[in-house]
Protein backbone atom coordinates (compact mmCIF):
# COMPACT_ATOMS: atom_id res chain seq x y z
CA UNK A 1 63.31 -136.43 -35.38
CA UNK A 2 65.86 -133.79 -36.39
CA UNK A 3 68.75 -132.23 -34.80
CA UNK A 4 68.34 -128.16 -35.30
CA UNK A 5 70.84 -126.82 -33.97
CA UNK A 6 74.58 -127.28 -32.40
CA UNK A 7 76.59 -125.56 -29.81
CA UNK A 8 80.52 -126.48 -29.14
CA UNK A 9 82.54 -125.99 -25.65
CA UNK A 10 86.05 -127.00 -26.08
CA UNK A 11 85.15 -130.11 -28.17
CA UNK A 12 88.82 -130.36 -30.66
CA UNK A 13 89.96 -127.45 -32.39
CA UNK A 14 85.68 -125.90 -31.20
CA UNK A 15 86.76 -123.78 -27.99
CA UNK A 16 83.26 -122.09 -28.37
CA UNK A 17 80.75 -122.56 -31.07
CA UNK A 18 77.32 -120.43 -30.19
CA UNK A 19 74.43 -122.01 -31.49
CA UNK A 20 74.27 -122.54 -34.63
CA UNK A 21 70.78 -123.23 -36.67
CA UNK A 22 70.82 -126.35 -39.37
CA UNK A 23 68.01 -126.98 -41.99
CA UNK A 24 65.84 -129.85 -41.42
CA UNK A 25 66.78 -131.04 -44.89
CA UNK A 26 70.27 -130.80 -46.14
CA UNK A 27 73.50 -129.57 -44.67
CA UNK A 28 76.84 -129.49 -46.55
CA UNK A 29 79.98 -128.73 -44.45
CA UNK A 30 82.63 -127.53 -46.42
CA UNK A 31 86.20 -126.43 -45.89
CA UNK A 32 90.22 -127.72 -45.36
CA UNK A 33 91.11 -130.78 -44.53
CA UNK A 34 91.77 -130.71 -40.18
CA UNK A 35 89.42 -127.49 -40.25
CA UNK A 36 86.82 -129.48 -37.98
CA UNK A 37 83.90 -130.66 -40.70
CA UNK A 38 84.22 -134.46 -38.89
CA UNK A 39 83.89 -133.02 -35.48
CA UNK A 40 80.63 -131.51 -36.02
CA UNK A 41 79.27 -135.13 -37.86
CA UNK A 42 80.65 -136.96 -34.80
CA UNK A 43 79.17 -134.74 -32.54
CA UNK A 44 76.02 -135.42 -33.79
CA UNK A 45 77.07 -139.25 -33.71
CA UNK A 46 77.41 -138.94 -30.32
CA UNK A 47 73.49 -139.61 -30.05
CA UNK A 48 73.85 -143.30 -31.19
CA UNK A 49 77.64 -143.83 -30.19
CA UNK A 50 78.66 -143.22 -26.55
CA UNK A 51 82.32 -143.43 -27.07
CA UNK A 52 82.87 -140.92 -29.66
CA UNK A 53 84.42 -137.74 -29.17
CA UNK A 54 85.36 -139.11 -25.78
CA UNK A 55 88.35 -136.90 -24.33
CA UNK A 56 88.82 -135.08 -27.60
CA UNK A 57 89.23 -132.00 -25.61
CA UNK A 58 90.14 -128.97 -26.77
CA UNK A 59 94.05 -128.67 -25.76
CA UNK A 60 94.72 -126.61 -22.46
CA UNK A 61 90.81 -128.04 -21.17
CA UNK A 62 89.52 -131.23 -19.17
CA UNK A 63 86.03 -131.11 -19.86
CA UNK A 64 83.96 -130.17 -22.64
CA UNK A 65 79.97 -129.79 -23.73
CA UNK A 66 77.76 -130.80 -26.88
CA UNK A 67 74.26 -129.42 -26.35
CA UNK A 68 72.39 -130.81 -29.52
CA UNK A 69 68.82 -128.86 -29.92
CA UNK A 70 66.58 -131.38 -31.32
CA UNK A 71 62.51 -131.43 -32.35
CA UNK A 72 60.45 -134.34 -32.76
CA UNK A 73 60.39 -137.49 -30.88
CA UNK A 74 61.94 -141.20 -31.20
CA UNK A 75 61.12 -144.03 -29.76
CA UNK A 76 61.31 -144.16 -26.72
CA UNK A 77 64.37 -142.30 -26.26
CA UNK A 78 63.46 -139.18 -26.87
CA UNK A 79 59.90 -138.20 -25.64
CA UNK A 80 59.14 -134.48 -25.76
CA UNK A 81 59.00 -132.57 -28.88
CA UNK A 82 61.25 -129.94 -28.39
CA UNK A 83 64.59 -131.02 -26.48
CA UNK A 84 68.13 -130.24 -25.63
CA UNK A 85 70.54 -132.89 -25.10
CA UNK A 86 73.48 -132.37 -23.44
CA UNK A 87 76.66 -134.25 -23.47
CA UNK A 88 79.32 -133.25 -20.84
CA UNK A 89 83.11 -135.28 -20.80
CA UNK A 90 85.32 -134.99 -18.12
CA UNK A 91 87.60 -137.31 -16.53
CA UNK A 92 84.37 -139.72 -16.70
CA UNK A 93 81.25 -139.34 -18.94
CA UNK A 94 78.24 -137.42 -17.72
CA UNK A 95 75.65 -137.98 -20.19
CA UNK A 96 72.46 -135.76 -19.21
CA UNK A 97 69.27 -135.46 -21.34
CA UNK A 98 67.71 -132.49 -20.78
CA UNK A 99 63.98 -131.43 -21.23
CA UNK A 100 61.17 -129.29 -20.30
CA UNK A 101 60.80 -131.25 -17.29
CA UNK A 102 64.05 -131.67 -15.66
CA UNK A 103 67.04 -134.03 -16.49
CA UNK A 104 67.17 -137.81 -16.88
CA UNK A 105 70.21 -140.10 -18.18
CA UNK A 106 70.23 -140.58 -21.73
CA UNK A 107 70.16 -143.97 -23.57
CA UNK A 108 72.24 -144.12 -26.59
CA UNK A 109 70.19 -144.88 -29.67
CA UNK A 110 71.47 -148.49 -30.78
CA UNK A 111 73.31 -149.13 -34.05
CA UNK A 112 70.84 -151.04 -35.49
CA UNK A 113 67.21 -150.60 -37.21
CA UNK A 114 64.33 -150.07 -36.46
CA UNK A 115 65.66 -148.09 -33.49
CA UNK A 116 68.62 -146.56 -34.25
CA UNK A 117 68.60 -142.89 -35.10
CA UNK A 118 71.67 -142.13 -37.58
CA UNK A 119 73.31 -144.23 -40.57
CA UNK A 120 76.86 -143.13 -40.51
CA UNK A 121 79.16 -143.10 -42.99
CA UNK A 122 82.19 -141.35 -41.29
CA UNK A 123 85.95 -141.32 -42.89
CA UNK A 124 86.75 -145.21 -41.97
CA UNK A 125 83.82 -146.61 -43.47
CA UNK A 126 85.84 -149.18 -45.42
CA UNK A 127 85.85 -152.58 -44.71
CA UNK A 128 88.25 -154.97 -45.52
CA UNK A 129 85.84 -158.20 -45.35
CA UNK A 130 82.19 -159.00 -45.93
CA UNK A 131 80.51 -161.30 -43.69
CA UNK A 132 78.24 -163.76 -45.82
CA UNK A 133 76.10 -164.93 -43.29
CA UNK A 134 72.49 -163.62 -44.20
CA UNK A 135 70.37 -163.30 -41.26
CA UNK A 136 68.00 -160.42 -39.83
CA UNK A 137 70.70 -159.10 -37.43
CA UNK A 138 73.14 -158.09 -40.02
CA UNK A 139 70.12 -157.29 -42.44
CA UNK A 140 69.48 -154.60 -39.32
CA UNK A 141 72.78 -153.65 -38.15
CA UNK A 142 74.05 -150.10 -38.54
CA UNK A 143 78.10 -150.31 -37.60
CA UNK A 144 79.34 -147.75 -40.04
CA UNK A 145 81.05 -149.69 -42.16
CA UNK A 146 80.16 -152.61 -44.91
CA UNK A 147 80.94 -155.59 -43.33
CA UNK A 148 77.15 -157.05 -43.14
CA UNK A 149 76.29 -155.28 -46.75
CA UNK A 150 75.62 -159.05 -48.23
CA UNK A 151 72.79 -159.41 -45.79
CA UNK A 152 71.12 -155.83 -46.33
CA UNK A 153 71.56 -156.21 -50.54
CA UNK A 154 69.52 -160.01 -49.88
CA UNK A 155 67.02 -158.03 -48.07
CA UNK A 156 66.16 -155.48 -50.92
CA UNK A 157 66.86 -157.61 -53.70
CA UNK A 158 63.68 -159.74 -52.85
CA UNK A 159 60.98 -158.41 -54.91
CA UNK A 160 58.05 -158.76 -52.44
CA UNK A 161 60.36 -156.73 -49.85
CA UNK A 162 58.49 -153.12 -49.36
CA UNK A 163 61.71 -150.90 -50.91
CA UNK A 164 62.89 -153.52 -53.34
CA UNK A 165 61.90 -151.34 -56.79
CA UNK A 166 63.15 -148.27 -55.43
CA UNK A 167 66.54 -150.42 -54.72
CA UNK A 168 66.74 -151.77 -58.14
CA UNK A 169 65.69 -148.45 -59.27
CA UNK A 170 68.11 -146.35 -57.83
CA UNK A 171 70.98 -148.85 -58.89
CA UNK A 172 69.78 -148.78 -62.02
CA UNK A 173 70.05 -145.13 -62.29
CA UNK A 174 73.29 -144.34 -60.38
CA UNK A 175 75.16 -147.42 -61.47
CA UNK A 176 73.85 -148.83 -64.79
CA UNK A 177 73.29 -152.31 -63.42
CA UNK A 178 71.62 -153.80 -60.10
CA UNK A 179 74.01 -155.82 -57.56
CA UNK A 180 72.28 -159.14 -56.30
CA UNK A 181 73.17 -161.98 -54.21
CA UNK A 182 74.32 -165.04 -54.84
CA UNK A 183 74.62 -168.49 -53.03
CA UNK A 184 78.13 -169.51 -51.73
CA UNK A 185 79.54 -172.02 -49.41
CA UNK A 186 79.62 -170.01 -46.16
CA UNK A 187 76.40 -168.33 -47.14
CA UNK A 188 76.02 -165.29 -49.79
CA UNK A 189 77.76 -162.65 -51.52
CA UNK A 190 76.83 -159.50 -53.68
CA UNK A 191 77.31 -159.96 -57.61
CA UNK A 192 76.63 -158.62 -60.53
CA UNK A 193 74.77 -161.21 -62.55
CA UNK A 194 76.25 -161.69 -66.45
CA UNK A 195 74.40 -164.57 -68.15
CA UNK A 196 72.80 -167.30 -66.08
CA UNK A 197 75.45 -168.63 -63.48
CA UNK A 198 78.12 -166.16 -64.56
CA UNK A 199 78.62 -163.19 -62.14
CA UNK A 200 80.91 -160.82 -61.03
CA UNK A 201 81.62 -160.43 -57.28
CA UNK A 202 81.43 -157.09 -55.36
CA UNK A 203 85.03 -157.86 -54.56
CA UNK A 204 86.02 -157.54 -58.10
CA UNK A 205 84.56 -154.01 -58.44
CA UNK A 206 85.80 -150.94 -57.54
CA UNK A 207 85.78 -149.59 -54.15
CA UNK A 208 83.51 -146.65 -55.46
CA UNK A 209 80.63 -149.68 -56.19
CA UNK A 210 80.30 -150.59 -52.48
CA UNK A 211 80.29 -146.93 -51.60
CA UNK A 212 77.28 -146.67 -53.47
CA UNK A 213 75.70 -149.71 -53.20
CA UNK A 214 76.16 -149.50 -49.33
CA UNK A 215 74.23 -146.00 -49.36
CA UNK A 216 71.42 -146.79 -51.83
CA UNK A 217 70.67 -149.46 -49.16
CA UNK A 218 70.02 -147.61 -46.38
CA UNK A 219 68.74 -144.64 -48.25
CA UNK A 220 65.90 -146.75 -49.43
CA UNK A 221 65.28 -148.33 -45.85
CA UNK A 222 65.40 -144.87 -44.29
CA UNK A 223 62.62 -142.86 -42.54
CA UNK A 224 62.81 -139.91 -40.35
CA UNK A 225 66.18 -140.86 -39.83
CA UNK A 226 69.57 -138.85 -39.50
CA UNK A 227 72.60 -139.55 -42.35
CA UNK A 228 76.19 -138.48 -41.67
CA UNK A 229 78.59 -138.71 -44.70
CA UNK A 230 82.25 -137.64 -44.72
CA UNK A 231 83.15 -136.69 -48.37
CA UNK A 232 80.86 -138.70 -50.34
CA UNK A 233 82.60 -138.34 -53.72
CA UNK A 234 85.31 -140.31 -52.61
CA UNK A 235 85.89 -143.26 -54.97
CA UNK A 236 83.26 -142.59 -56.94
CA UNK A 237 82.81 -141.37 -60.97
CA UNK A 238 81.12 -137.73 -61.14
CA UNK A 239 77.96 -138.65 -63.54
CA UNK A 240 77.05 -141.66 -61.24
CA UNK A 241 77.90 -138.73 -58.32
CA UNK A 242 75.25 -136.77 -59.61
CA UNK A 243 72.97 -139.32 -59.35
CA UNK A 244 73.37 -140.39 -55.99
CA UNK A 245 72.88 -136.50 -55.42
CA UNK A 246 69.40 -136.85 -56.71
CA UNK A 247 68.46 -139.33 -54.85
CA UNK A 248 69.39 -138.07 -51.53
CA UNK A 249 67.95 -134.37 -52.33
CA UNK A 250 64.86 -136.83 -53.04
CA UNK A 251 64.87 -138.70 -49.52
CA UNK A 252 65.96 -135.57 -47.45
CA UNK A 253 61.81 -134.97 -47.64
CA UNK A 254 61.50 -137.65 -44.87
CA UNK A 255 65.26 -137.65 -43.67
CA UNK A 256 67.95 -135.24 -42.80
CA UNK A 257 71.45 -135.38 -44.38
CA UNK A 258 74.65 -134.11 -43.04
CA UNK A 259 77.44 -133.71 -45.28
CA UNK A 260 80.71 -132.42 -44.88
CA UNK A 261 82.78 -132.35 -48.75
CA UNK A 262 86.10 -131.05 -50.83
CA UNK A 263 84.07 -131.38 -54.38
CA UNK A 264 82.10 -128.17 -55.73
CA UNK A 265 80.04 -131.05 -57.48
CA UNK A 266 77.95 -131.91 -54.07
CA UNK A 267 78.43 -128.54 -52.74
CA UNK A 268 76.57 -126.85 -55.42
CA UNK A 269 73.87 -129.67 -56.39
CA UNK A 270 73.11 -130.57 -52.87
CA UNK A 271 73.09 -126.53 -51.93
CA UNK A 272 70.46 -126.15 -54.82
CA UNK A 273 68.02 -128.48 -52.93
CA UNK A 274 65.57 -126.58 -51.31
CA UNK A 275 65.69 -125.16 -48.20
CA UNK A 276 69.13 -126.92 -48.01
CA UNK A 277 72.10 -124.94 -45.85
CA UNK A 278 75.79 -124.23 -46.51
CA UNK A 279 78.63 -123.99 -43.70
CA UNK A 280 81.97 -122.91 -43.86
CA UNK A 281 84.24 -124.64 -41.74
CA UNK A 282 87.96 -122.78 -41.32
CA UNK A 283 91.25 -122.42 -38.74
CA UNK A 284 91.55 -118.93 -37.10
CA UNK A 285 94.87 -118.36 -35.48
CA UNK A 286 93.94 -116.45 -32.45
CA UNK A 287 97.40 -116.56 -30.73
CA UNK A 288 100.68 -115.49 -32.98
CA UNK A 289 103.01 -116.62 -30.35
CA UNK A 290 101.62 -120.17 -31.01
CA UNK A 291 101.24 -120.52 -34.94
CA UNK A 292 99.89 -124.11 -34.93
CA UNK A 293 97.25 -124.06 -32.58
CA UNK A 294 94.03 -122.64 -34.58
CA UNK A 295 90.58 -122.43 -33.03
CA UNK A 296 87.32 -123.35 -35.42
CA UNK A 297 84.99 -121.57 -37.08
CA UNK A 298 81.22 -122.53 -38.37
CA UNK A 299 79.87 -119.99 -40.92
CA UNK A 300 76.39 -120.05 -42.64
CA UNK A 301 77.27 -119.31 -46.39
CA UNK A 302 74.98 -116.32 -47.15
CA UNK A 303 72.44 -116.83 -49.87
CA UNK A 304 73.58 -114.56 -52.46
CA UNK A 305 75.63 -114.94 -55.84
CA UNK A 306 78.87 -113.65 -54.25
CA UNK A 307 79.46 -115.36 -51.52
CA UNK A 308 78.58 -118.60 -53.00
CA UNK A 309 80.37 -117.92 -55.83
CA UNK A 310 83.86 -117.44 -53.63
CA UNK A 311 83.03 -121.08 -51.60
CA UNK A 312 82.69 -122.37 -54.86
CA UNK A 313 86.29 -120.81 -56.08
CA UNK A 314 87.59 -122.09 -52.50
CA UNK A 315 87.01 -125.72 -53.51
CA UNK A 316 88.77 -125.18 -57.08
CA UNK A 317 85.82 -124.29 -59.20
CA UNK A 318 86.80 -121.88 -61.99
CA UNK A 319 83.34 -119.51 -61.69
CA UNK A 320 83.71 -117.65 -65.54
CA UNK A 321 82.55 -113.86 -64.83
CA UNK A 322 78.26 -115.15 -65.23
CA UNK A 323 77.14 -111.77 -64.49
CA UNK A 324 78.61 -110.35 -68.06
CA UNK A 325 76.39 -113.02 -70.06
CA UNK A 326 72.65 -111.80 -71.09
CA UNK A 327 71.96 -115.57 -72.33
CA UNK A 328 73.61 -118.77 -73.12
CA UNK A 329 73.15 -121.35 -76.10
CA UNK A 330 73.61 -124.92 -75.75
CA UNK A 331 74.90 -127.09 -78.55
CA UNK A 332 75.36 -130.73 -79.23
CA UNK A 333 78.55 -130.56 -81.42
CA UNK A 334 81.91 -128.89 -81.48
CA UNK A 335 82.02 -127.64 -84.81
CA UNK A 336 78.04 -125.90 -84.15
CA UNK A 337 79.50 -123.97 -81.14
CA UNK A 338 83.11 -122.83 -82.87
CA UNK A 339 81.33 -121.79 -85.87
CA UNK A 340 78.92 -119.84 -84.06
CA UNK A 341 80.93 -118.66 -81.55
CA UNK A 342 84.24 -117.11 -83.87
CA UNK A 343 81.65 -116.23 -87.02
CA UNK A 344 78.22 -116.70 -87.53
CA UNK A 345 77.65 -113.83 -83.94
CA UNK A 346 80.34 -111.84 -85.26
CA UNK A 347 78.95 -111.72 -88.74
CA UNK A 348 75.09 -111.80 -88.68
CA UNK A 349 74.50 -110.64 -85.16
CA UNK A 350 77.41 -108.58 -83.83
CA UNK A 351 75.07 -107.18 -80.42
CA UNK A 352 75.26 -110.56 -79.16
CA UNK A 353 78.91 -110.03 -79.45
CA UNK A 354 79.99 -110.40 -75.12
CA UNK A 355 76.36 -110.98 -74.74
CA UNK A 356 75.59 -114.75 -75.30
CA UNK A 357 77.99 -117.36 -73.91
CA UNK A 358 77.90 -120.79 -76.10
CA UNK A 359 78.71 -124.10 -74.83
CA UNK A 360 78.76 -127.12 -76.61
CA UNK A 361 77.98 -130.66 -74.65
CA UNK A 362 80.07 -132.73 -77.04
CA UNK A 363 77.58 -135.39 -77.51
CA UNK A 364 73.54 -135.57 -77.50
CA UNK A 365 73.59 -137.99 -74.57
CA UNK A 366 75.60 -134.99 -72.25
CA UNK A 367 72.93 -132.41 -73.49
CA UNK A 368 70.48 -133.03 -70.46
CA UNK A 369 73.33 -133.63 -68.05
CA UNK A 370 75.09 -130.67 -68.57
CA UNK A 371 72.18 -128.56 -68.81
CA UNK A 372 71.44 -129.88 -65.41
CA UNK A 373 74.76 -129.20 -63.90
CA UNK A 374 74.23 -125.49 -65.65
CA UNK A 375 70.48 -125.30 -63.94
CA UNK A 376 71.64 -126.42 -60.20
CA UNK A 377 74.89 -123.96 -60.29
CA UNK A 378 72.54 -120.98 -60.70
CA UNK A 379 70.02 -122.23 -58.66
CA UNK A 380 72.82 -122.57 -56.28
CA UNK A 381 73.99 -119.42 -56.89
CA UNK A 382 70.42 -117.70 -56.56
CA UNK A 383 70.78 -116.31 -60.22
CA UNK A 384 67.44 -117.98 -61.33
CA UNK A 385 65.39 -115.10 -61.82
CA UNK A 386 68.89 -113.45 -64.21
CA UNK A 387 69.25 -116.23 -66.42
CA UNK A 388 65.72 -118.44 -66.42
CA UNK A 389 64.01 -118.58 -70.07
CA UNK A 390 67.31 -116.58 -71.62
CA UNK A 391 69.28 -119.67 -72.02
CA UNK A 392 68.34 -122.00 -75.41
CA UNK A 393 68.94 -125.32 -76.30
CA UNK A 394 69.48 -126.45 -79.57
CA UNK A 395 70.62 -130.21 -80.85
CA UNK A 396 70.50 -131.75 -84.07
CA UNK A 397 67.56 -133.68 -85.36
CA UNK A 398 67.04 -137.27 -85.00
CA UNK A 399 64.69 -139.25 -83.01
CA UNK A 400 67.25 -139.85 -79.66
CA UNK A 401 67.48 -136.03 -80.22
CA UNK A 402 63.95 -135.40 -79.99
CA UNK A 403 63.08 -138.12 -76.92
CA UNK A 404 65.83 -135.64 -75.21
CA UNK A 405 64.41 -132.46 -76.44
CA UNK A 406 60.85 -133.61 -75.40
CA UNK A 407 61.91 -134.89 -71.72
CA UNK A 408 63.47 -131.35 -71.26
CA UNK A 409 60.44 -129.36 -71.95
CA UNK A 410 58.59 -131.74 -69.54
CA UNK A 411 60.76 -131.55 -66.72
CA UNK A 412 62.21 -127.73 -66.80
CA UNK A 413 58.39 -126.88 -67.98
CA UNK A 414 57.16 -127.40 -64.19
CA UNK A 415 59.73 -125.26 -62.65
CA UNK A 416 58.62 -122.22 -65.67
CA UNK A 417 61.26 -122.53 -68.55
CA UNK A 418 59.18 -121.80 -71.68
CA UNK A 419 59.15 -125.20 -73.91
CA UNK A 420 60.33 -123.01 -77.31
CA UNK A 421 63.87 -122.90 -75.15
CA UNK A 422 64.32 -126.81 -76.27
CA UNK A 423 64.31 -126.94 -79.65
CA UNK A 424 66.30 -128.85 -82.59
CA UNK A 425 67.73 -127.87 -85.95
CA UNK A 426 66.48 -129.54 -89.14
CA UNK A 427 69.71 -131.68 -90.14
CA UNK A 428 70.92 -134.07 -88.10
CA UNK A 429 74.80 -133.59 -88.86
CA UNK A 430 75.72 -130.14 -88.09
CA UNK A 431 78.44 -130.38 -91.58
CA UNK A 432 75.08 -129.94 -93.88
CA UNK A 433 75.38 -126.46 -93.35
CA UNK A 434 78.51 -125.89 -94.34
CA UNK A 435 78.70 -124.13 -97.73
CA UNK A 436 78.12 -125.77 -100.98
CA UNK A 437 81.77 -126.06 -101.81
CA UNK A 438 82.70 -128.21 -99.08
CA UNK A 439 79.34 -130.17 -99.39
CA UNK A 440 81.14 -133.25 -101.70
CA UNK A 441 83.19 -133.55 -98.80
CA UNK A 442 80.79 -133.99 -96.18
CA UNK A 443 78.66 -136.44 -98.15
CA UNK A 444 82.29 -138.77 -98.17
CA UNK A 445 82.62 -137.90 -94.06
CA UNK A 446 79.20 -138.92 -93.18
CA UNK A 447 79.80 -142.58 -95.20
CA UNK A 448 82.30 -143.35 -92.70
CA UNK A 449 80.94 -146.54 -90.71
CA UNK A 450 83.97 -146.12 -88.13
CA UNK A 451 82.85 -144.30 -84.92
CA UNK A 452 86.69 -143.37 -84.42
CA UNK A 453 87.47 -142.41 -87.97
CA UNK A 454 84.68 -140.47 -88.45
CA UNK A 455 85.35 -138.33 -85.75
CA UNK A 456 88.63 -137.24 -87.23
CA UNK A 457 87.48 -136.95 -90.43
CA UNK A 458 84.59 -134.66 -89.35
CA UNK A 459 87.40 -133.04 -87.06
CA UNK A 460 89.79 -132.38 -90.10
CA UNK A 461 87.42 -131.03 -92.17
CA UNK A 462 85.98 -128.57 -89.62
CA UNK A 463 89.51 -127.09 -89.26
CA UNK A 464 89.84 -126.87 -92.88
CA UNK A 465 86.11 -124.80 -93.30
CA UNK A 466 87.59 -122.70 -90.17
CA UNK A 467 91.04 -122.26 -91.82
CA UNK A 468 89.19 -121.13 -95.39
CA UNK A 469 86.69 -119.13 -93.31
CA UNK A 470 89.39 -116.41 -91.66
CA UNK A 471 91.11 -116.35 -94.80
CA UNK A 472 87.89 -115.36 -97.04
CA UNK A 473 85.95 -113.70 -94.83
CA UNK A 474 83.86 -112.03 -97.32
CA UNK A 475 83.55 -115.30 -99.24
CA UNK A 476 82.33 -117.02 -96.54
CA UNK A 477 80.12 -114.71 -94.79
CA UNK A 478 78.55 -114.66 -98.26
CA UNK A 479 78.21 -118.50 -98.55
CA UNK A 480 77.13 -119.25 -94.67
CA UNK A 481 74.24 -116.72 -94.90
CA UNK A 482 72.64 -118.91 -97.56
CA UNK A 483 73.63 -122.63 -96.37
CA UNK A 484 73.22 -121.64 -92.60
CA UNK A 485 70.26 -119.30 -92.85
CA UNK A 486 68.53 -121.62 -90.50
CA UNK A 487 71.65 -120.89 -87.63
CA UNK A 488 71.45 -117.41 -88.44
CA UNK A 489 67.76 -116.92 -88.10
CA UNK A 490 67.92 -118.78 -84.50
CA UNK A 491 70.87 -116.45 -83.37
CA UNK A 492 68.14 -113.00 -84.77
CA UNK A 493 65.37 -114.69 -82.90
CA UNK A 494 67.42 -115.14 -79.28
CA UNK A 495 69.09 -111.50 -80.22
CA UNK A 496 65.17 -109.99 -80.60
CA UNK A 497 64.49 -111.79 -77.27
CA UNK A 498 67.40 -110.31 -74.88
């Protein structure tokens, strides 16, 4: 069953919200904070939850309408394929179900599986105890907060339970570790298993943990079902974030998601899911003699790079000018990306001079992660077919380097990114190309066994390369085109190619 489409009569700040379409998939609800983003989730709620919403009038009214267009059929409850249901709320609730045939009353979808019809995870989701009795009714239940958590985890964690590798997959994946159960007095609790008997209770991690955890366990019981999340990034780190993006732009094939957010990170990974829709929510001040009363808006973000780029620079993203760049090179290290950025293009190939944009990820284990952040903001943006095959990556040698390089090519292969766009450089420690003169030096850097101390030595002697560099330039340029010929020869080849 899905919900397609919403219309508003004086429900909150809503006076009158025509109706509005939503994708069968994804839906992302962005905006300021009191702009009306929960109202449309709870409206939706109001299909499982009679009392929600309940004289929330808009101010000045006594009775207002939700009309929620809806297609398929559940349970019992709703029967015909293509339906309206209408909610009106006066001075006592009227609760009609309209269809085809006439009207009926409407029975509220319970908050519990198999029947209920939404998993919500509204604002006040926190709870502030667990119950540790484990038993199929709290396995079930579907309150909207975490209180019966213990029970679903005990559930999934069995490994003859239908969804119990996907579980231990996707908390592998997100979180790095997979939360059990364990036996206690009054029953169970959720922990972390260390070495034999030695845990770590849920109550001892972060409040970001049973965020997660409490969403990867209904995500993996979930079919055909309806998911409302208030501002999902709450709490929680922004690579594990990215993760749990994946996996719900992976379930939205059999479920639909609705998602209201302040963070540009789910707006523009969750927007780059297919067939997936933006809405901005805002205040319009209809009335100047009345400054703080503001009526809502709903807005379908266009699918084009400029209006996607300015919701993106609402919520705080920085959006660099991405229409000026031909092509973009990733790097693995620092000193790779200053060298080529302030000399080697300057020197050797001046027409990619405002042309190609380098970035370096800092470390070989961010290469695939920010190259996927970099892939989902244009796909977001719907400037695939301006940048796709004119952006390389290039990492140092090594065999982590080349598991990375190789898994790249696979994946980005199948959506048409030519495999020669993921390639390495013959060293493994970028320094080998610095000129022969500095060479003694980086033979003494690369002895260093301490992580730390390495780092600051290679960091010192990259400024002191850069320092000699801009005072003999014609020195250097000399000395660079023989001991990076290799860099130089990459930078012709991607200049012959744009």
């Amino acid at each position: 069953m899905k919900v397609t489409a919403i219309e508003l009569t004086n429900i909150k700040s809503f006076k009158a919200l025509e109706k509005t379409e939503f994708s069968d998939t994804i839906n992302v609800f962005v905006g300021p904070n009191n702009a009306g983003k929960s109202t449309i989730l709870k409206s939706i709620y109001k299909l499982q939850n009679n009392g929600i919403i309940y004289n929330n009038h808009t101010i000045g009214t006594t009775e207002s309408i939700i009309k929620l267009h809806i297609k398929g059929t559940h349970l019992g409850l709703i029967s015909s394929t293509n339906t309206m249901v209408e909610f009106q709320m006066g001075k006592a609730p009227n609760n009609i179900l309209r269809t085809a045939n006439g009207h009926s009353n409407y029975k509220f979808a319970p908050g519990a599986e198999p029947g209920n019809i939404i998993y919500p995870y509204l604002s006040k989701r926190k709870t502030v105890s667990f119950d540790p009795t484990i038993n199929e009714g709290n396995a079930n239940s579907v309150a909207g907060n975490f209180t019966h958590l213990y029970s679903k985890i005990d559930r999934l964690i069995n490994p003859y339970f239908s969804a119990h590798q996907e579980y231990v997959d996707a908390c592998k994946g997100i979180l790095g570790f997979v939360v059990s159960t364990n036996v206690t007095a009054n029953g169970k609790e959720a922990v972390l298993y260390v070495d034999g008997r030695e845990n770590i209770s849920l109550l001892q991690m972060g409040e970001g943990v049973t965020n997660i955890i409490g969403l990867i366990s209904d995500l993996c019981m979930a079919q055909d079902r309806i998911f409302l999340i208030e501002e999902l990034e709450n709490d929680i780190h922004p690579q594990a974030l990215k993760a749990l993006l994946d996996l719900i732009s992976k379930k939205c094939s059999s479920n639909q998601f609705f998602i209201s957010t302040h963070s540009n990170i789910v707006m523009k990974h969750l927007g780059a899911s297919e067939d997936s829709k933006v809405f901005r929510v805002a205040n319009e001040l209809t009335d100047e003699s009345k400054p703080n009363l503001k009526y809502s808006t709903l807005q379908l973000v266009p699918n084009n790079p400029v209006d996607r780029i300015k919701v993106l620079e609402e919520l705080g993203y920085d959006a660099f000018d991405f229409d000026f760049w031909k092509a973009w090179l990733f790097l693995e290290e620092s000193s790779a990306e200053r060298l080529i950025r302030d000399f080697f293009i300057p020197w050797y190939t001046p027409d990619l001079r405002g042309k190609l944009r380098t970035f370096s990820a800092n470390s070989v284990n961010n290469v695939k992660l920010k190259f996927d952040d970099f892939n989902k903001l244009f796909v977001f943006l719907h400037l695939e077919p301006a940048y796709k095959n004119k952006v390389w990556v290039y990492i140092d040698s090594g065999e982590e380097e080349s598991r990375i390089i190789n898994e790249m090519k696979e994946i980005y292969g199948k959506s048409g990114w030519n495999s020669e766009n993921f390639s390495q450089f013959s060293e493994h420690d970028f320094e080998k190309y610095y000129p022969s003169k500095f060479q003694s030096n980086v033979k003494e850097v690369l002895k260093i066994e301490d992580k730390q101390k390495k780092r600051q030595a290679k960091r010192d002697l990259l400024l002191e390369v850069l320092k000699w560099a801009k005072t003999n330039e014609k020195e250097a340029k000399v000395e660079f085109e023989s001991s990076a010929s290799e860099i130089i020869e990459v930078l012709k080849t991607i200049d012959q190619k744009i």
